[in-house]
C-alpha atoms as a PDB file:
ATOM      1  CA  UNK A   1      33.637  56.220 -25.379  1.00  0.00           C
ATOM      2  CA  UNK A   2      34.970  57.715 -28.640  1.00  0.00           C
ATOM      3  CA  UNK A   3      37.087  56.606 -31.239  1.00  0.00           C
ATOM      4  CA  UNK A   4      39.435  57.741 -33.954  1.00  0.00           C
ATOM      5  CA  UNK A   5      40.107  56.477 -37.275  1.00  0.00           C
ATOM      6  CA  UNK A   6      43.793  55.448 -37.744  1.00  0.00           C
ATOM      7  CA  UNK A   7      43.654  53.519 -40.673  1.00  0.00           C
ATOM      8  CA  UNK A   8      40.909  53.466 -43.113  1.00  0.00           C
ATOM      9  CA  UNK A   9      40.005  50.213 -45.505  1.00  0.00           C
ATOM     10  CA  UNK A  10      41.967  51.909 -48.186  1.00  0.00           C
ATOM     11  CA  UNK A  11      44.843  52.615 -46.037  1.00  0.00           C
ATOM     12  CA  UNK A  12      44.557  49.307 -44.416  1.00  0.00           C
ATOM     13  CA  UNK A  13      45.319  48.017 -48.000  1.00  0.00           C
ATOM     14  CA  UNK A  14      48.250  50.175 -48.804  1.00  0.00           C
ATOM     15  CA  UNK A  15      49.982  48.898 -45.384  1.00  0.00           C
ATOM     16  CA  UNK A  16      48.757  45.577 -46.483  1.00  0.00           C
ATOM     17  CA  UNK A  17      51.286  45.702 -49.482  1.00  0.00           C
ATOM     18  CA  UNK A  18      53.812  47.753 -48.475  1.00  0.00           C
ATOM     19  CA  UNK A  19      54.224  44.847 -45.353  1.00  0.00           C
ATOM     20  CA  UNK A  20      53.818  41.938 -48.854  1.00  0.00           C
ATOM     21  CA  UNK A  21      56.803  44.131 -50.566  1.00  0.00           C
ATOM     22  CA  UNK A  22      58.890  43.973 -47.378  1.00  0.00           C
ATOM     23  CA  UNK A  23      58.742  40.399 -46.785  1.00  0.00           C
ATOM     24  CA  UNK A  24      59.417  39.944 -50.541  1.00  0.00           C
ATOM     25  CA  UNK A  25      62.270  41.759 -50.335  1.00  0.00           C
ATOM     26  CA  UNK A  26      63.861  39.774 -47.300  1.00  0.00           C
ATOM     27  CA  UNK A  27      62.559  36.445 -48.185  1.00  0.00           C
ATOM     28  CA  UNK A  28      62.411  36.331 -52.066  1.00  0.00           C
ATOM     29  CA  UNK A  29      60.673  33.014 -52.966  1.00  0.00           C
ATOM     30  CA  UNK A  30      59.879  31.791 -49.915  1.00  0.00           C
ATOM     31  CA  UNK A  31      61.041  28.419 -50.159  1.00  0.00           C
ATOM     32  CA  UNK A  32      62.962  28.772 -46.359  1.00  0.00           C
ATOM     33  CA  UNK A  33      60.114  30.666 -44.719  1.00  0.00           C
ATOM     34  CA  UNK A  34      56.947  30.218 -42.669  1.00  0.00           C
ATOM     35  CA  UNK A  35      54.394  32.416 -41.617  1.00  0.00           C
ATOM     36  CA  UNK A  36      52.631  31.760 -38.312  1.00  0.00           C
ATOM     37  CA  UNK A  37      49.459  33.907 -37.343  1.00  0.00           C
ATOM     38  CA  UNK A  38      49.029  34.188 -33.652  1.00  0.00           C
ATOM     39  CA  UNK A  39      46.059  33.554 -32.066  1.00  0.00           C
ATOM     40  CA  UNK A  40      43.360  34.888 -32.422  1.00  0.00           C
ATOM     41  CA  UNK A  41      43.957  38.016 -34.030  1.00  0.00           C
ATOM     42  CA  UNK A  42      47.050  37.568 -35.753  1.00  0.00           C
ATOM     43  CA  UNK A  43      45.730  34.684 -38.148  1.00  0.00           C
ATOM     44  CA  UNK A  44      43.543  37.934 -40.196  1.00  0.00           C
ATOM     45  CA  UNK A  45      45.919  39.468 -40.787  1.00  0.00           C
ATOM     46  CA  UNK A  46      48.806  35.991 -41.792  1.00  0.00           C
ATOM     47  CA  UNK A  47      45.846  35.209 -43.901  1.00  0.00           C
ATOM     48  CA  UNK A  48      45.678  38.531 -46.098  1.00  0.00           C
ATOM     49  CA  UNK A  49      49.322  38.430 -46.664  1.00  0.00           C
ATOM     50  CA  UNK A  50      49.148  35.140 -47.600  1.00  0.00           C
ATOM     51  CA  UNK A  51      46.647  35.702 -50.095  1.00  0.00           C
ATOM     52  CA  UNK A  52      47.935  38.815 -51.160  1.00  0.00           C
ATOM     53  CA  UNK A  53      51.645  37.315 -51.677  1.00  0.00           C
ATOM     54  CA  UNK A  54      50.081  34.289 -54.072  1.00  0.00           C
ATOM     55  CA  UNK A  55      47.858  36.713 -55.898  1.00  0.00           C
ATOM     56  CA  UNK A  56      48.883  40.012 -56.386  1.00  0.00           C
ATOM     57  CA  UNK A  57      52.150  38.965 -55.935  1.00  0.00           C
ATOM     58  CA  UNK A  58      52.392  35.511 -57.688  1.00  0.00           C
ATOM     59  CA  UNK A  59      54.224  33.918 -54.612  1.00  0.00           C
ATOM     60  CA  UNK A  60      53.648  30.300 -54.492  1.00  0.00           C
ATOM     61  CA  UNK A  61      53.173  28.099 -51.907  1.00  0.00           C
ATOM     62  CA  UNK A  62      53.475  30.469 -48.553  1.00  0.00           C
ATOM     63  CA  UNK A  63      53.394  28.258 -45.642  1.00  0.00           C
ATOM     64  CA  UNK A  64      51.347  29.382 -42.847  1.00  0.00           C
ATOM     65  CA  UNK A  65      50.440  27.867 -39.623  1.00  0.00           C
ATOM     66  CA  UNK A  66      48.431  29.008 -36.186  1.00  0.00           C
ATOM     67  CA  UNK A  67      49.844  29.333 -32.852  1.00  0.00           C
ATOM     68  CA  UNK A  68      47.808  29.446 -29.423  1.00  0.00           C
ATOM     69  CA  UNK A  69      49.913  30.778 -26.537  1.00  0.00           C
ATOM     70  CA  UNK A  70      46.474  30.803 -24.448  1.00  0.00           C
ATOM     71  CA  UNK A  71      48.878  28.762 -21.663  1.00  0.00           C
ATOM     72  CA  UNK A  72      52.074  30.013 -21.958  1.00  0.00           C
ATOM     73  CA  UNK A  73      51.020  33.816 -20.957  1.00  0.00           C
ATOM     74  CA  UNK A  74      52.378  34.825 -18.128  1.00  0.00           C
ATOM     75  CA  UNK A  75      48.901  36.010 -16.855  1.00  0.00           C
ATOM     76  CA  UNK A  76      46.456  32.861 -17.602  1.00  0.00           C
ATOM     77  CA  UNK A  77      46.254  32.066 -14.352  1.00  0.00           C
ATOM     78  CA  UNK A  78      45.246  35.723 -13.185  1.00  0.00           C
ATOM     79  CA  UNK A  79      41.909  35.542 -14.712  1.00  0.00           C
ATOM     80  CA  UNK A  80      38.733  34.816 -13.092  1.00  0.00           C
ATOM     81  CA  UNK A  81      37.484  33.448 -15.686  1.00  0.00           C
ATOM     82  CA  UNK A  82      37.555  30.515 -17.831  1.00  0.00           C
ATOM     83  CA  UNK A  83      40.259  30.691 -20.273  1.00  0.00           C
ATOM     84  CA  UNK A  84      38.943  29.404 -23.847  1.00  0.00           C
ATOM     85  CA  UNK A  85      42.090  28.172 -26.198  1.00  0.00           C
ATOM     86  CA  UNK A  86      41.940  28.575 -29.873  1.00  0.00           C
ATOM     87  CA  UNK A  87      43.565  26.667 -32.256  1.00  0.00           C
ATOM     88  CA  UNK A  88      47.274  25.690 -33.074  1.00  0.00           C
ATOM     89  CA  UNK A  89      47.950  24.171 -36.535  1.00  0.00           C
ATOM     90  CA  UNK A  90      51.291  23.969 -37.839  1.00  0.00           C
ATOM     91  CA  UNK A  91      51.712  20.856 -40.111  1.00  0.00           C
ATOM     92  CA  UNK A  92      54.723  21.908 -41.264  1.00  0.00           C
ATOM     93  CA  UNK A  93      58.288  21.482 -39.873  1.00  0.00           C
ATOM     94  CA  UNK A  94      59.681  24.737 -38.587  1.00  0.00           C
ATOM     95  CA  UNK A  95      63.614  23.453 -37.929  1.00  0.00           C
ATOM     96  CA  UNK A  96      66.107  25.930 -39.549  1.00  0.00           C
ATOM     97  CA  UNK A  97      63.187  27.794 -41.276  1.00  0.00           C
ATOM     98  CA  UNK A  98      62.380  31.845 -40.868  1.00  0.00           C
ATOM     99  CA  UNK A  99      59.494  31.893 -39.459  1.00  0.00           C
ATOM    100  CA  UNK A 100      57.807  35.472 -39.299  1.00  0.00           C
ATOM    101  CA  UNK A 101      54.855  35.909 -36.231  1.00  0.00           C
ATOM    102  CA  UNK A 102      52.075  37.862 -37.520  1.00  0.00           C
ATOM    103  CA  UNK A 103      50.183  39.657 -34.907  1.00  0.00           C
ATOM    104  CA  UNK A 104      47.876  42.482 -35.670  1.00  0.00           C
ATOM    105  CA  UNK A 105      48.841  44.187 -32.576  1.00  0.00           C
ATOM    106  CA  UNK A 106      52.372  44.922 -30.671  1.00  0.00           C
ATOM    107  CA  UNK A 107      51.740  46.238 -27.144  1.00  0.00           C
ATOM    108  CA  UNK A 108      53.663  45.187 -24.030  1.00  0.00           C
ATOM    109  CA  UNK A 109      55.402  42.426 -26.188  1.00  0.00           C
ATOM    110  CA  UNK A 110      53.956  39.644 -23.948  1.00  0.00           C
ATOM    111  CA  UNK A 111      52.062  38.031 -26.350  1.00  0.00           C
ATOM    112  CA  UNK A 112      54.979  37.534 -28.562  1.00  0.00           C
ATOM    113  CA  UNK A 113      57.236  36.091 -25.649  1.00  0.00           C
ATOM    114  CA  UNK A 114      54.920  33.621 -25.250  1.00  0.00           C
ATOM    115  CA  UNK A 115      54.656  32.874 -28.860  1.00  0.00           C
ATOM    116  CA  UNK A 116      58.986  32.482 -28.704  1.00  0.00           C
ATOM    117  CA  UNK A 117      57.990  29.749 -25.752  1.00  0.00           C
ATOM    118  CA  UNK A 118      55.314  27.984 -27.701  1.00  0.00           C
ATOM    119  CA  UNK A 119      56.914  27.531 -30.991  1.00  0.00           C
ATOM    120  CA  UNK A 120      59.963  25.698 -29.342  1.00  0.00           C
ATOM    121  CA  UNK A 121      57.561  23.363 -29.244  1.00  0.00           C
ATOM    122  CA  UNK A 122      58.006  22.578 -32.442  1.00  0.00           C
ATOM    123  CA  UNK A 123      61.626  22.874 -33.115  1.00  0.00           C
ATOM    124  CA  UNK A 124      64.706  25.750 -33.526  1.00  0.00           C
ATOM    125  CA  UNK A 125      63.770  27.847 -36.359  1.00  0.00           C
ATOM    126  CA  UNK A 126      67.066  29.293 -38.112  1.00  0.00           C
ATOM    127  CA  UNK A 127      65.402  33.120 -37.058  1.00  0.00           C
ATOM    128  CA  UNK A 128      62.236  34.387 -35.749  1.00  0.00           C
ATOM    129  CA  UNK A 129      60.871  37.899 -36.996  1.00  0.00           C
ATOM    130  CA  UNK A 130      57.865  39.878 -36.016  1.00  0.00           C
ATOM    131  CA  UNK A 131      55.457  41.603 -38.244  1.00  0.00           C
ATOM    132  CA  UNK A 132      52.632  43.694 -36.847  1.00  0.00           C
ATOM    133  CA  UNK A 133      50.013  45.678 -38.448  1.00  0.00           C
ATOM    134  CA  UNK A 134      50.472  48.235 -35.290  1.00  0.00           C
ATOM    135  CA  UNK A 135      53.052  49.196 -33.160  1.00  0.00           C
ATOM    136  CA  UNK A 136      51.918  50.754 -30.523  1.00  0.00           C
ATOM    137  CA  UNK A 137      55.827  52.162 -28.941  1.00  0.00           C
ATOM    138  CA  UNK A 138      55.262  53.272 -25.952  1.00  0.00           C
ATOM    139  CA  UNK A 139      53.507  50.299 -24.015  1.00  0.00           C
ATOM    140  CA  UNK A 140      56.236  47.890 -24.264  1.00  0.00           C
ATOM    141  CA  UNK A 141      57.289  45.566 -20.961  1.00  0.00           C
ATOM    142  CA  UNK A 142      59.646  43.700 -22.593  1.00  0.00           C
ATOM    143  CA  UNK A 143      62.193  44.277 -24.675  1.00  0.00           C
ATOM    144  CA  UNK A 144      60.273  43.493 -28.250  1.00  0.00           C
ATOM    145  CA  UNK A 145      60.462  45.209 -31.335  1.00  0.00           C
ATOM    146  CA  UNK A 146      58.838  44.630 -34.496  1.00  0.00           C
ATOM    147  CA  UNK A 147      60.791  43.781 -38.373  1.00  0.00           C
ATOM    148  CA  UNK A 148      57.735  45.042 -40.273  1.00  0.00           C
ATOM    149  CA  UNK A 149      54.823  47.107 -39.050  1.00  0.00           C
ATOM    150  CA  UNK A 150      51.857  48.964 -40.989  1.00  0.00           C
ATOM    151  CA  UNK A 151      52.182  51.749 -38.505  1.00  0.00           C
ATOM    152  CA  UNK A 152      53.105  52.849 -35.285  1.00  0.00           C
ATOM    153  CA  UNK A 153      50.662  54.411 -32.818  1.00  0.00           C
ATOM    154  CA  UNK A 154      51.232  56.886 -29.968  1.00  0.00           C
ATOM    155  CA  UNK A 155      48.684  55.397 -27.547  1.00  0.00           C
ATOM    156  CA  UNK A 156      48.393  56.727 -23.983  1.00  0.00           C
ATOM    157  CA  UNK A 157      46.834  56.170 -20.846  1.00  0.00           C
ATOM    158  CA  UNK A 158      43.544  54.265 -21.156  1.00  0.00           C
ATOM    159  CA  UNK A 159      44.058  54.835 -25.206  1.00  0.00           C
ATOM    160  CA  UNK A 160      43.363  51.355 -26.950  1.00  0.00           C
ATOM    161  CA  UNK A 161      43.896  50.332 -30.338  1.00  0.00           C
ATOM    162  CA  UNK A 162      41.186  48.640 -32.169  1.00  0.00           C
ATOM    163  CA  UNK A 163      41.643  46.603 -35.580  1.00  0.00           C
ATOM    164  CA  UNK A 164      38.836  45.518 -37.546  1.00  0.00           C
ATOM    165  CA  UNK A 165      38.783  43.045 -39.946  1.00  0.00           C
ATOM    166  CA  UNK A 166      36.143  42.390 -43.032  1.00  0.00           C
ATOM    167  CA  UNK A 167      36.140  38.399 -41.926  1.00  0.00           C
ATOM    168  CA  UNK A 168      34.639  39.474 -38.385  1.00  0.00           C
ATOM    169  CA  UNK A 169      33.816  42.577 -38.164  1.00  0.00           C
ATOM    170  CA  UNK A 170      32.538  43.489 -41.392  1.00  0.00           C
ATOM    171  CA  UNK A 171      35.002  46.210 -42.048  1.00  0.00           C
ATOM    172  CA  UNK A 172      38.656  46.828 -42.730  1.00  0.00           C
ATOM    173  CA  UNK A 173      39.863  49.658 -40.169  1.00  0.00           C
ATOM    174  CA  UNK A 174      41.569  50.592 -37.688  1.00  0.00           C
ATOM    175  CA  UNK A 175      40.710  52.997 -34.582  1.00  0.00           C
ATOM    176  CA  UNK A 176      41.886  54.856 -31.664  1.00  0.00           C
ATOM    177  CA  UNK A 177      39.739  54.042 -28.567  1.00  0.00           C
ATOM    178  CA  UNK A 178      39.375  56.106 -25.525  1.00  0.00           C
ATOM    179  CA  UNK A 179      37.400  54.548 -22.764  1.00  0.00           C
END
């Protein structure tokens, strides 16, 4: 198996707040706009922004919640294994707010269909958008485009995409896999 280095901890940063200057620029202040990090891997990533927007950028009060779409995949009951669900914690109200998914990772778009099925859970936001740290463009199923991404990858065949984060992994990076 080798890999190669997309993004680097420095360059991991500089997508970091390009993506904070992008929301800023669509959502100003905040005041009408949630974040929600999807499970698992999204929440990293919802988390940096959020402390990036109320530090660096001296954004107060960014709302951000956790969604688990563990059970409304399309493929939960393919697995022969147990399915383990994380976390959902939203304890705010989402009716007529923007409410941006955070996902570290956009590849068939599955993930984030399920995530526009969960969150009607908890009310009509006004509009849904979808930040990722990587697009990867040619592995879509469904019809699923990103607002904001760090970077978009040209991954093929058995070609995954790997994103490390200092909280778990010890590292900021991200890498090309072949397998």
């Amino acid at each position: 198996m080798s890999q190669k280095v997309l993004l680097n901890a420095t360059e991991v940063q500089i997508a970091l707040h390009r993506l904070a200057c992008q929301l800023i620029e669509n959502h100003d202040t905040f005041a009408d706009t949630v974040f929600i990090g999807i499970q698992p891997r999204g929440v990293y990533l919802a988390e940096r922004l959020k402390t990036l927007l109320e530090t660096e950028y001296k954004i107060k009060n960014v709302q951000l919640g956790y969604l688990d779409i563990t059970f409304y995949r399309d493929d939960f009951r393919r697995s022969g294994k147990p399915l383990e669900a994380n976390t959902t914690k939203i304890d705010f109200i989402i009716e007529d707010k923007k409410v941006v998914f955070i996902d570290d990772v956009l590849y068939t778009g599955r993930s984030i269909r399920s995530a526009l099925t969960a969150v009607q859970s908890f009310g009509r936001p006004l509009e849904i958008e979808l930040l990722t740290l990587i697009d990867r463009r040619f592995s879509r199923h469904l019809p699923i485009q990103p607002d904001y991404r760090g970077r978009q990858v040209d991954a093929i065949g058995n070609e995954k995409v790997k994103v490390c984060w200092q909280e778990n992994e010890g590292e900021d990076a991200v890498y090309l896999v072949k397998s």
